[in-house]
Structure formats: structure tokens, C-alpha cells
C-alpha atoms as a PDB file:
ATOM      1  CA  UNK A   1     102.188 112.944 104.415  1.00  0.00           C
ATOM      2  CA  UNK A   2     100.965 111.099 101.517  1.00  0.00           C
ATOM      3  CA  UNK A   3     100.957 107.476 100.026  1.00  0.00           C
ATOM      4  CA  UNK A   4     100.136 106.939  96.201  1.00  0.00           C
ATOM      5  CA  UNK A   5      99.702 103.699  94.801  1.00  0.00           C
ATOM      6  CA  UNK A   6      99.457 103.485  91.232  1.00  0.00           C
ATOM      7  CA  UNK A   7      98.516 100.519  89.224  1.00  0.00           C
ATOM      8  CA  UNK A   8      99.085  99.644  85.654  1.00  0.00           C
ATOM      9  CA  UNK A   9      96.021  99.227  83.743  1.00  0.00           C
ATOM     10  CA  UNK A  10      95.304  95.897  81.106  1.00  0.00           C
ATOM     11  CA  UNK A  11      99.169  95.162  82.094  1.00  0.00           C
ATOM     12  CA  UNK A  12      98.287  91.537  81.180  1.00  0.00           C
ATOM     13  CA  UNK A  13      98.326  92.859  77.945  1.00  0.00           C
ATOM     14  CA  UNK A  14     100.721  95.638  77.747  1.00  0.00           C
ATOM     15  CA  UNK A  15     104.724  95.878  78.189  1.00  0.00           C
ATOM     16  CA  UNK A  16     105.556  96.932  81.649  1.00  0.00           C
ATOM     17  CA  UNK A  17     105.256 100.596  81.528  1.00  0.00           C
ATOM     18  CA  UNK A  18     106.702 100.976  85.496  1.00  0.00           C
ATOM     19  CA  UNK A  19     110.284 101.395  85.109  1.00  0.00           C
ATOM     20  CA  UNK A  20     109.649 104.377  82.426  1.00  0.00           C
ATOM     21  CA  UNK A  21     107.179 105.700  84.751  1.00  0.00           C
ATOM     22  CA  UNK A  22     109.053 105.982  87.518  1.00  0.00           C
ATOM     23  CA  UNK A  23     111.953 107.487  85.161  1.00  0.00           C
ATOM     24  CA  UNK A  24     109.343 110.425  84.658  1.00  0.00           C
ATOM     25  CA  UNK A  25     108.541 110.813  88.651  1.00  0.00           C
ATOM     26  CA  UNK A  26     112.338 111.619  89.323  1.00  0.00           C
ATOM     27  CA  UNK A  27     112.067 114.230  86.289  1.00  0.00           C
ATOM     28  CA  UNK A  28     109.168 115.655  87.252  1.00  0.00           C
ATOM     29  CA  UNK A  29     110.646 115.314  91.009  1.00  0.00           C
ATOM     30  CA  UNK A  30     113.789 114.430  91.910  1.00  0.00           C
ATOM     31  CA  UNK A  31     114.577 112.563  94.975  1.00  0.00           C
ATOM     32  CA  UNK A  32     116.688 113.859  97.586  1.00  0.00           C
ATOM     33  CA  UNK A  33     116.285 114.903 100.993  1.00  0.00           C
ATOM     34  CA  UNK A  34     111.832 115.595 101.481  1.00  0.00           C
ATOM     35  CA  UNK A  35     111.369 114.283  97.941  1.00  0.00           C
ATOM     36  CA  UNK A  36     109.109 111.753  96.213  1.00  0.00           C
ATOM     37  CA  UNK A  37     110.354 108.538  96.904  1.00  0.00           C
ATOM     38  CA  UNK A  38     109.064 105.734  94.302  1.00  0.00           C
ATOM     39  CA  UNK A  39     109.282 101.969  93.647  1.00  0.00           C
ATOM     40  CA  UNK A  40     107.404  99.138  92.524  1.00  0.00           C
ATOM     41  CA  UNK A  41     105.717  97.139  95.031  1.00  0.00           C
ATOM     42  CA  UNK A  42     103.988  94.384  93.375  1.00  0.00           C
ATOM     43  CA  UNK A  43     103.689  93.233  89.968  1.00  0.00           C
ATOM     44  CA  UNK A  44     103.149  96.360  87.801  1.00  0.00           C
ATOM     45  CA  UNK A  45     102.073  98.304  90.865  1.00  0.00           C
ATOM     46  CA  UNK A  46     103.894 102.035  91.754  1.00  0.00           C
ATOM     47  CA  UNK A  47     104.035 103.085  95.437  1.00  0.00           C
ATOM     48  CA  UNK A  48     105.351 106.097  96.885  1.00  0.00           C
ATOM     49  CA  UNK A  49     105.531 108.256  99.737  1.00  0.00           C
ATOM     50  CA  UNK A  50     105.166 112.012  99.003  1.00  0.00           C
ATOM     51  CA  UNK A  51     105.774 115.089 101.613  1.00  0.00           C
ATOM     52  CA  UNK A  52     104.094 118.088  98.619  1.00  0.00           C
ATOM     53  CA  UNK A  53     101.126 118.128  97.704  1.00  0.00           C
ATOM     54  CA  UNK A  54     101.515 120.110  94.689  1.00  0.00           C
ATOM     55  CA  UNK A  55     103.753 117.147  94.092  1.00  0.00           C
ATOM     56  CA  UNK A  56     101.206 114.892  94.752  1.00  0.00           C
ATOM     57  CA  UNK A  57      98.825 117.005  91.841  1.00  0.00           C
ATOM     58  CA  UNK A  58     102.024 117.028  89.411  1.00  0.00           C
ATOM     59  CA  UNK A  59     102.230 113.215  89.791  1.00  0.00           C
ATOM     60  CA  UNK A  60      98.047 112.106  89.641  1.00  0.00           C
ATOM     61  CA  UNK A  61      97.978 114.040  86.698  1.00  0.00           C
ATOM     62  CA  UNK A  62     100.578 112.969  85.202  1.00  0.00           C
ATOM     63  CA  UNK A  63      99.516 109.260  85.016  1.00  0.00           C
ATOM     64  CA  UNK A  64      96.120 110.296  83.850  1.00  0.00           C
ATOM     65  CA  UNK A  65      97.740 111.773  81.018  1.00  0.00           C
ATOM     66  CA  UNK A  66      99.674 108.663  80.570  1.00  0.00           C
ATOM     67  CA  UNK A  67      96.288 107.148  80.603  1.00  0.00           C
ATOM     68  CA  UNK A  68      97.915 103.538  81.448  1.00  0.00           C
ATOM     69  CA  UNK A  69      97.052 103.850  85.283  1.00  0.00           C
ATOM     70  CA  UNK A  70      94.925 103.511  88.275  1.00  0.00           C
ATOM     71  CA  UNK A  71      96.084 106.381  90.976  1.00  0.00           C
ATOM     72  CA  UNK A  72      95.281 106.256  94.570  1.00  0.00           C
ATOM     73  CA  UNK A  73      96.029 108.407  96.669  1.00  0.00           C
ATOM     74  CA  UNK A  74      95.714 108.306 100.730  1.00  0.00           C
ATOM     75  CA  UNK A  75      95.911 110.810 103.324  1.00  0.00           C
ATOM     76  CA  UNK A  76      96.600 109.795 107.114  1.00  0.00           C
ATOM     77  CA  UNK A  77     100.035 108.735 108.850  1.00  0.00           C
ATOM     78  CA  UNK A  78     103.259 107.842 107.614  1.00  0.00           C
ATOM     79  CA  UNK A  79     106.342 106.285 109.519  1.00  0.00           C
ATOM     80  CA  UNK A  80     109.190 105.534 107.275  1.00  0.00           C
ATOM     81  CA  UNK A  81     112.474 104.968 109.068  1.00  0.00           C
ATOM     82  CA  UNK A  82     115.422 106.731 107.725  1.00  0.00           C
ATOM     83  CA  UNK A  83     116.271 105.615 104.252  1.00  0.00           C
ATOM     84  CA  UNK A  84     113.831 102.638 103.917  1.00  0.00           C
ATOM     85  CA  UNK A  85     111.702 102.061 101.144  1.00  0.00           C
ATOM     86  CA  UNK A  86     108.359 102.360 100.371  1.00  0.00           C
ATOM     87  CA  UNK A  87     107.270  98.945 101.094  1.00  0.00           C
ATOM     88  CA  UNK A  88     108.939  99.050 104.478  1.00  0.00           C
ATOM     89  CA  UNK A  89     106.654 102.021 105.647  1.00  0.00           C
ATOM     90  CA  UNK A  90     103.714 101.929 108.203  1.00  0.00           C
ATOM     91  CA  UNK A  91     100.768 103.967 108.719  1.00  0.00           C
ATOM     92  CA  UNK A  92      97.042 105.120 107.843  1.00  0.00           C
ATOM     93  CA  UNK A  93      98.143 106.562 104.820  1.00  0.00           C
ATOM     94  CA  UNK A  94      99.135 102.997 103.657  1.00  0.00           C
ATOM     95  CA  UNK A  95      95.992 101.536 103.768  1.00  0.00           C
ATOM     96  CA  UNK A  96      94.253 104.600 102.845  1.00  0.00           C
ATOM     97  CA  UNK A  97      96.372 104.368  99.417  1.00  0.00           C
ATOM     98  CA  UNK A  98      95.300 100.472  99.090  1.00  0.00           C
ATOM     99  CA  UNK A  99      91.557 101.390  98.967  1.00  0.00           C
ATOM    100  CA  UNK A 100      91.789 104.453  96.633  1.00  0.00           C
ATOM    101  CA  UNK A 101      93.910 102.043  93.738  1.00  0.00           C
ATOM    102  CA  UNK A 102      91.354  99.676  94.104  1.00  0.00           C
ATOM    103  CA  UNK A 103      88.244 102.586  94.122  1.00  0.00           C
ATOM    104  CA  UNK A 104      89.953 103.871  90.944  1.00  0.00           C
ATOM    105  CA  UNK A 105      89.666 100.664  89.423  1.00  0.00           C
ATOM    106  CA  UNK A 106      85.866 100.666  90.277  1.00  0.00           C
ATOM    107  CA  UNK A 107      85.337 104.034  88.823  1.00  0.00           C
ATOM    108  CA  UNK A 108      85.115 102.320  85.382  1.00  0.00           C
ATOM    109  CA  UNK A 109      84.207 105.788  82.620  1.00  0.00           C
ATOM    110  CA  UNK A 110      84.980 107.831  85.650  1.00  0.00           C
ATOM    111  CA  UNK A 111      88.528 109.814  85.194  1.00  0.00           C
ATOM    112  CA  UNK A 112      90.793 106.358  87.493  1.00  0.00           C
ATOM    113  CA  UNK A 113      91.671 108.587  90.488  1.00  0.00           C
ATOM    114  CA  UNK A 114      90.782 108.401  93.951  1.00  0.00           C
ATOM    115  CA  UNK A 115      91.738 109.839  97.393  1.00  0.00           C
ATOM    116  CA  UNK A 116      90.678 108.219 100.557  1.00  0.00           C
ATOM    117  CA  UNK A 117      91.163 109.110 104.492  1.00  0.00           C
ATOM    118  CA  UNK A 118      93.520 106.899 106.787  1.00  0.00           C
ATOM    119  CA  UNK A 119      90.998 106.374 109.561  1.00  0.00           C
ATOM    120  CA  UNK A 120      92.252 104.769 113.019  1.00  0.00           C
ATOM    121  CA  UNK A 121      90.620 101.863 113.861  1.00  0.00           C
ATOM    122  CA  UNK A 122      87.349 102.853 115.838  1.00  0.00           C
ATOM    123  CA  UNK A 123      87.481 106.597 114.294  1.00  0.00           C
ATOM    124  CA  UNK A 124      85.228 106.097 111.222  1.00  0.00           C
ATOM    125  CA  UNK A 125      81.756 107.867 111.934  1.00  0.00           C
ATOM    126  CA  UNK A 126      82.740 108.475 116.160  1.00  0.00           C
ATOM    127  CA  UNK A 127      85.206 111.728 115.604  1.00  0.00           C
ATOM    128  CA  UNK A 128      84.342 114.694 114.306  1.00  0.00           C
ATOM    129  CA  UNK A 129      87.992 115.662 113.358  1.00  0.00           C
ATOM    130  CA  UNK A 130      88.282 112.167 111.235  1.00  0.00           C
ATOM    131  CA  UNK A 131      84.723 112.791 109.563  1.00  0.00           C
ATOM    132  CA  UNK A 132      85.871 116.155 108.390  1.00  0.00           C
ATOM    133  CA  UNK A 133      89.183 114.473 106.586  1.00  0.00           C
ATOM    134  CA  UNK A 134      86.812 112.239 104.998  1.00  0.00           C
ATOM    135  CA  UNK A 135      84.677 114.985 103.280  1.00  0.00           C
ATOM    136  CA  UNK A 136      87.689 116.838 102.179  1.00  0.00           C
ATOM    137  CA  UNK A 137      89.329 113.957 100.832  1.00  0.00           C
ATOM    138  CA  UNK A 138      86.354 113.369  98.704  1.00  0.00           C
ATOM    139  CA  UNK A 139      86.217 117.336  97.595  1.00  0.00           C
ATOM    140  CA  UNK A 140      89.862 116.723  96.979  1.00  0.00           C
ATOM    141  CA  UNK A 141      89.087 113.694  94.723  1.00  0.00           C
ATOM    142  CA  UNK A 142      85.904 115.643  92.905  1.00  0.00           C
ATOM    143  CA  UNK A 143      88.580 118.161  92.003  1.00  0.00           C
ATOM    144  CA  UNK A 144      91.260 116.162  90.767  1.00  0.00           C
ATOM    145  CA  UNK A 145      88.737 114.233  88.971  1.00  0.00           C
ATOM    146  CA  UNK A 146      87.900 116.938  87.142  1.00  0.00           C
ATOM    147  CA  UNK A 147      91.269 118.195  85.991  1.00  0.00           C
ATOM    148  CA  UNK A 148      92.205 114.810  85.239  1.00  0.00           C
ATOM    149  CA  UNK A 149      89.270 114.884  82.496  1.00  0.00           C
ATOM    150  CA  UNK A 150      90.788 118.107  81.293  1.00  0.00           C
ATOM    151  CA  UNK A 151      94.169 116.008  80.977  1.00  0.00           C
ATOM    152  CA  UNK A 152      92.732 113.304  79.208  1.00  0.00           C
ATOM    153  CA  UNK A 153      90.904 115.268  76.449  1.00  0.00           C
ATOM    154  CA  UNK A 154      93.958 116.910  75.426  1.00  0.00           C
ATOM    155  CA  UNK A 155      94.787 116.200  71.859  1.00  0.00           C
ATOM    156  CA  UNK A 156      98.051 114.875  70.933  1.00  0.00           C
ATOM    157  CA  UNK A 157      98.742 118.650  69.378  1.00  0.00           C
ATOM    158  CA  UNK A 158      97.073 120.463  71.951  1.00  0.00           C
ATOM    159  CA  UNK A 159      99.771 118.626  74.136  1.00  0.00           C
ATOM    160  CA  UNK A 160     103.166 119.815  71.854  1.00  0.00           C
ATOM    161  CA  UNK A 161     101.887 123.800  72.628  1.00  0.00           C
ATOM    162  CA  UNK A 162     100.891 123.113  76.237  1.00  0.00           C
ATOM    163  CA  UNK A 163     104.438 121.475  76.875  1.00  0.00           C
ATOM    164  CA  UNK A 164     106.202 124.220  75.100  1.00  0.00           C
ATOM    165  CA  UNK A 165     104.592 126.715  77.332  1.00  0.00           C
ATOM    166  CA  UNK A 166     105.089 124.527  80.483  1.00  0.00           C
ATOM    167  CA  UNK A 167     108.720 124.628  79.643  1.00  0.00           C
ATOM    168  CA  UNK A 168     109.305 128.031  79.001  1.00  0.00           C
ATOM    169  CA  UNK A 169     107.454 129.347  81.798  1.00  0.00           C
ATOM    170  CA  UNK A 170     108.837 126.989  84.545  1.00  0.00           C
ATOM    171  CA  UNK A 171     110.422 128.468  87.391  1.00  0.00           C
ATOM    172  CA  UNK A 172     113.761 129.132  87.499  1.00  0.00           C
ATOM    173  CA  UNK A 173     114.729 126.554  89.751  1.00  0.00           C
ATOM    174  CA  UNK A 174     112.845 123.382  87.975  1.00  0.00           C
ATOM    175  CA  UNK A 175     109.887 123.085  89.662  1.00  0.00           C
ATOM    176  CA  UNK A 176     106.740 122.275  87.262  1.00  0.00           C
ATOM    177  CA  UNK A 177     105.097 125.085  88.228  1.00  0.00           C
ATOM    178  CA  UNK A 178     104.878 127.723  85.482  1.00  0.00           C
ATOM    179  CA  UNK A 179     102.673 130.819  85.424  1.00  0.00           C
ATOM    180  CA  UNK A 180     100.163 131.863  83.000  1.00  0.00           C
ATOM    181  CA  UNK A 181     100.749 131.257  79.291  1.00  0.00           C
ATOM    182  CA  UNK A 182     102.294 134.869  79.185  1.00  0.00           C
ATOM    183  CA  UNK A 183     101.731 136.852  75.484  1.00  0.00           C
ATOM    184  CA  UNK A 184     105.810 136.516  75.045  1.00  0.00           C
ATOM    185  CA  UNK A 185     105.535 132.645  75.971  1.00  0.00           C
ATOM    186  CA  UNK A 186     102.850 132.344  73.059  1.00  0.00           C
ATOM    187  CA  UNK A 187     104.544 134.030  70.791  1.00  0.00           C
ATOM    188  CA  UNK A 188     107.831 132.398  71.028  1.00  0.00           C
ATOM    189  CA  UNK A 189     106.188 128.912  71.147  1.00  0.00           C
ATOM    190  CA  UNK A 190     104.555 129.567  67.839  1.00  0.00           C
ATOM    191  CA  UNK A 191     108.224 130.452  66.310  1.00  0.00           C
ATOM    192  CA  UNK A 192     109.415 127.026  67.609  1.00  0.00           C
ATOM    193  CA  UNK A 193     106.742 124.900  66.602  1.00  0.00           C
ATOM    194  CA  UNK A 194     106.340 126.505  63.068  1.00  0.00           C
ATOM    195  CA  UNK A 195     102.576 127.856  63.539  1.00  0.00           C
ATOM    196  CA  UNK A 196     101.150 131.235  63.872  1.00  0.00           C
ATOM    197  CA  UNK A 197     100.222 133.373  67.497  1.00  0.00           C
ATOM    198  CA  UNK A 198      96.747 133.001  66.834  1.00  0.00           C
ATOM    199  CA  UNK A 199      97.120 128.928  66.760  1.00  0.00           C
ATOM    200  CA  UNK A 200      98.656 129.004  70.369  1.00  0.00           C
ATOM    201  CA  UNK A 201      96.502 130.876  71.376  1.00  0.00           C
ATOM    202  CA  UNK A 202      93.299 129.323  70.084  1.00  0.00           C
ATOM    203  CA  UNK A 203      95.470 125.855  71.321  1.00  0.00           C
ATOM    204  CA  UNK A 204      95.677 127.240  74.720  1.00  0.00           C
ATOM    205  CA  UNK A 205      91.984 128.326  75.181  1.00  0.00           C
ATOM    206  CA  UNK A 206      90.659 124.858  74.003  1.00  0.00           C
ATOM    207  CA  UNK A 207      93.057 122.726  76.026  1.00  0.00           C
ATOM    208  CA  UNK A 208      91.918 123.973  79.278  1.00  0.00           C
ATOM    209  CA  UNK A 209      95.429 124.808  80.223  1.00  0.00           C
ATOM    210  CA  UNK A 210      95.256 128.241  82.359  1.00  0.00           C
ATOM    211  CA  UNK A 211      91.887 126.640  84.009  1.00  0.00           C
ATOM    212  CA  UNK A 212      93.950 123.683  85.215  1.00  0.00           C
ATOM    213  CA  UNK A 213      96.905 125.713  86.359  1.00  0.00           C
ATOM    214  CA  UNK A 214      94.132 127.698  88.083  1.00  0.00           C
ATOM    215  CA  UNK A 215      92.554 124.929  89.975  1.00  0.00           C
ATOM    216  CA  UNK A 216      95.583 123.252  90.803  1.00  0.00           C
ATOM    217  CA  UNK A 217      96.334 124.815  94.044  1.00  0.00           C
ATOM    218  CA  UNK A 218      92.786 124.238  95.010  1.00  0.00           C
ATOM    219  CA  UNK A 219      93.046 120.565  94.998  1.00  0.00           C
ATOM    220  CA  UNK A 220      96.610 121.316  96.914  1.00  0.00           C
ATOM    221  CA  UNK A 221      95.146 123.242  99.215  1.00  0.00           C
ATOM    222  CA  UNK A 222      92.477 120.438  99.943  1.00  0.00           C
ATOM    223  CA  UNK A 223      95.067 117.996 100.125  1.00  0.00           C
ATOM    224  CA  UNK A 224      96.751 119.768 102.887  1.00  0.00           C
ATOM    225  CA  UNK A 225      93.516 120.034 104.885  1.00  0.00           C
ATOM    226  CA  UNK A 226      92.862 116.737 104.824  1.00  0.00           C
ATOM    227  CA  UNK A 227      96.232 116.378 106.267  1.00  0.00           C
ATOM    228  CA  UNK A 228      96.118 118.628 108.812  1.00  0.00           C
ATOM    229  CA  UNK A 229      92.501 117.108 109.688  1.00  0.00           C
ATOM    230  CA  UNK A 230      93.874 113.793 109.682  1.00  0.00           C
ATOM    231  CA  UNK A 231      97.249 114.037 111.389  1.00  0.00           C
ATOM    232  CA  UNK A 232      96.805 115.891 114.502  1.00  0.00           C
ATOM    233  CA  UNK A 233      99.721 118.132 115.751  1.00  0.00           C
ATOM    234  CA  UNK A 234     102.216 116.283 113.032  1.00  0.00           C
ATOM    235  CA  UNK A 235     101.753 112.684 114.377  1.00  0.00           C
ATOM    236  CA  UNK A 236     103.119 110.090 112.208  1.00  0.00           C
ATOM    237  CA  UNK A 237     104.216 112.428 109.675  1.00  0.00           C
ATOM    238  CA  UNK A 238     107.628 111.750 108.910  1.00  0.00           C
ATOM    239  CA  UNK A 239     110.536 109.742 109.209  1.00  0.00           C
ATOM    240  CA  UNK A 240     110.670 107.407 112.324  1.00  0.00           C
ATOM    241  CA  UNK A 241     106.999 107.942 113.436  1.00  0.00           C
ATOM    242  CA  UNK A 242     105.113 105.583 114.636  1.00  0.00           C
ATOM    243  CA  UNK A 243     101.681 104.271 112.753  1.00  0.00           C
ATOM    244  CA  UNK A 244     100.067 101.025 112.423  1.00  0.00           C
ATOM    245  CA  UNK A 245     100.032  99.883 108.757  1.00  0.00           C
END
């Protein structure tokens, strides 16, 4: 399980951006039954608990595109009884989530994204098993990092083809997970948005869009490791499990 806290940035001097945000989570997501659950915790803060980690990418990157937000991310244990909230959760993954927000927020030109390991107390540096989550939590992080600096040098028109291909090559079913930006997709995106082939095209090579959808999974992947590293045999990692928060 996962835990992302996400934090408005400059809200002191902004509208509140959380309700819209969280509008675009259940788009992106919607809850139901092993999906994203969302709310705001604290002032112009986001918290959720997420089960995907491809949701988990969707979501980080997301709010680095929105480029008004601090994203943390922890890995570790999760107990969330039945339908309670967010705030009403317990765990490793809780506190995990706490440091990364506040590690983004230290990152200062560095893309605002961290992901940090819910450690026991007493594990940190004496087991092997919670070392390794550490180190792939950080590989996790150096990858995300990286895509999310891909996502934040998109141009405002490099966006319009990149969402028209996202669109039309979504699967069937809704999830944001589309496939390469096929020759037909190109070509049809270019008749919608008034430009020629060779535009897309040139659009899609300079945007860095089929390297992120490569390198997505591989920061999924991690993701999942550090799970599996972290939460021995399933322990704490749904509903009704136990975890100190």
C-alpha cells in the first residue's frame, strides 16, 4: 500500500487549488471498491491512500504537471478500517508520506517529489530486508524525478497533442494507460487540432512522450518492490490491519 501527501505550494498566495485537484484524482481514478481514496487533511494539504502503483505514477505526475504541489509519497504499512478516511488510517506508510512532503519541499530546483520507506521503529540500518526498501525507494524517487522534469518542460502546445494522443489511445475501459503514439493516432490528432502529420510528430519526439510512457512501468515496478521489501507476507496492507501510525 501507499500513502501520498501532497501539499499546495505558495498557497498563502494562491486560491485553494485542492478541491479542483482532487476533482482530477477521481477522473484520472475513480473511487470505488481498491481505488484511490483522497481528501484534504490540513490546510491546503491532499492525503490519500492508494492500492496501484501505476496509480500512484498517474497521480505524482500529474501534480508536477500542475506544477502547484509538493508530492510525497511513502511506502510501508497501511491499516484503514472499512470505509474510514484518510486521516483515520495508521501505519508506516503514514509517516513515511509526512517526511517525503516535507523532503519535496527541501528539494528547492529539484523536480518537488519524493518517496521515502516506512521503517519500524528499531529497523533503520539493523535489517537487511528494511535497508533494501530504502534503496529502492530512492531509485524509485530518482526515476520519478526524472519523468517529472519531462512533465514540467512540456510546452503548453506540446501538451494539446500529447493529450489528444493520450485520449485516443486509452484503453478501452478508461484506464490512463495508452500505448504508443500509433501512426493512425498521429494522423487523426493532426485533423482535430488543425496542423499537419509532420507537426505531431515532430510534437511527439520533443515532448518526451513515448520515453515517459516507456519508463513508467519502471518506476511502477520499483514501487512495488519497495512494497514487497517493506511489507513482509502482506502485513498491514489493507483494510483492518494493524500498524502503528
Amino acid at each position: 500500500m501507499f500513502v501520498m501527501t501532497i501539499d499546495q505550494r505558495g498557497s498563502t498566495g494562491d486560491l485553494d487549488r485542492v478541491p479542483g485537484f482532487i476533482e482530477q484524482i477521481v477522473r484520472l481514478h475513480p473511487a470505488g471498491p481498491g481505488g484511490p481514496v483522497f481528501e484534504r487533511s490540513v490546510g491546503d494539504e491532499v492525503q490519500g491512500v492508494v492500492r496501484d502503483a501505476d496509480a500512484v505514477v498517474d497521480i505524482a505526475l500529474y501534480a508536477l504537471r500542475e506544477g502547484y504541489w509538493y508530492v510525497g509519497i511513502g511506502v510501508g504499512t497501511v491499516a484503514l478500517p472499512g470505509a474510514a478516511s484518510p486521516r483515520e488510517g495508521t501505519g508506516t506508510a503514514f509517516v513515511a508520506a509526512r517526511k517525503a512532503v516535507e523532503r519535496a519541499k527541501a528539494a528547492a530546483s529539484q523536480v518537488p517529489l519524493s518517496v521515502v520507506a516506512g521503517i519500524m521503529a528499531g529497523e533503520a540500518g539493523g535489517s537487511a530486508q528494511a535497508g533494501e526498501g530504502e534503496r529502492t525507494c530512492a531509485k524509485a524517487e530518482a526515476v520519478l524525478r526524472l519523468l517529472g522534469r519531462l512533465v514540467q518542460e512540456r510546452t503548453e502546445a506540446q501538451w494539446r497533442v500529447v493529450d489528444a494522443l493520450r485520449h485516443l489511445d486509452a484503453a478501452p475501459h478508461g484506464a490512463s494507460r495508452p500505448g504508443p503514439a500509433r501512426h493512425g493516432s498521429q494522423k487523426q490528432v493532426a485533423k482535430e487540432l488543425g496542423i499537419t502529420e509532420q507537426s505531431v510528430s515532430r510534437t511527439v519526439l520533443r515532448s518526451g512522450w513515448q520515453e515517459e510512457w516507456a519508463a513508467r512501468p519502471a518506476a511502477s515496478l520499483l514501487l512495488d518492490l519497495a512494497r514487497v521489501q517493506l511489507v513482509p507476507d502482506g502485513e498491514g496492507a489493507g483494510a483492518g490491519d494493524g500498524g502503528d501510525k
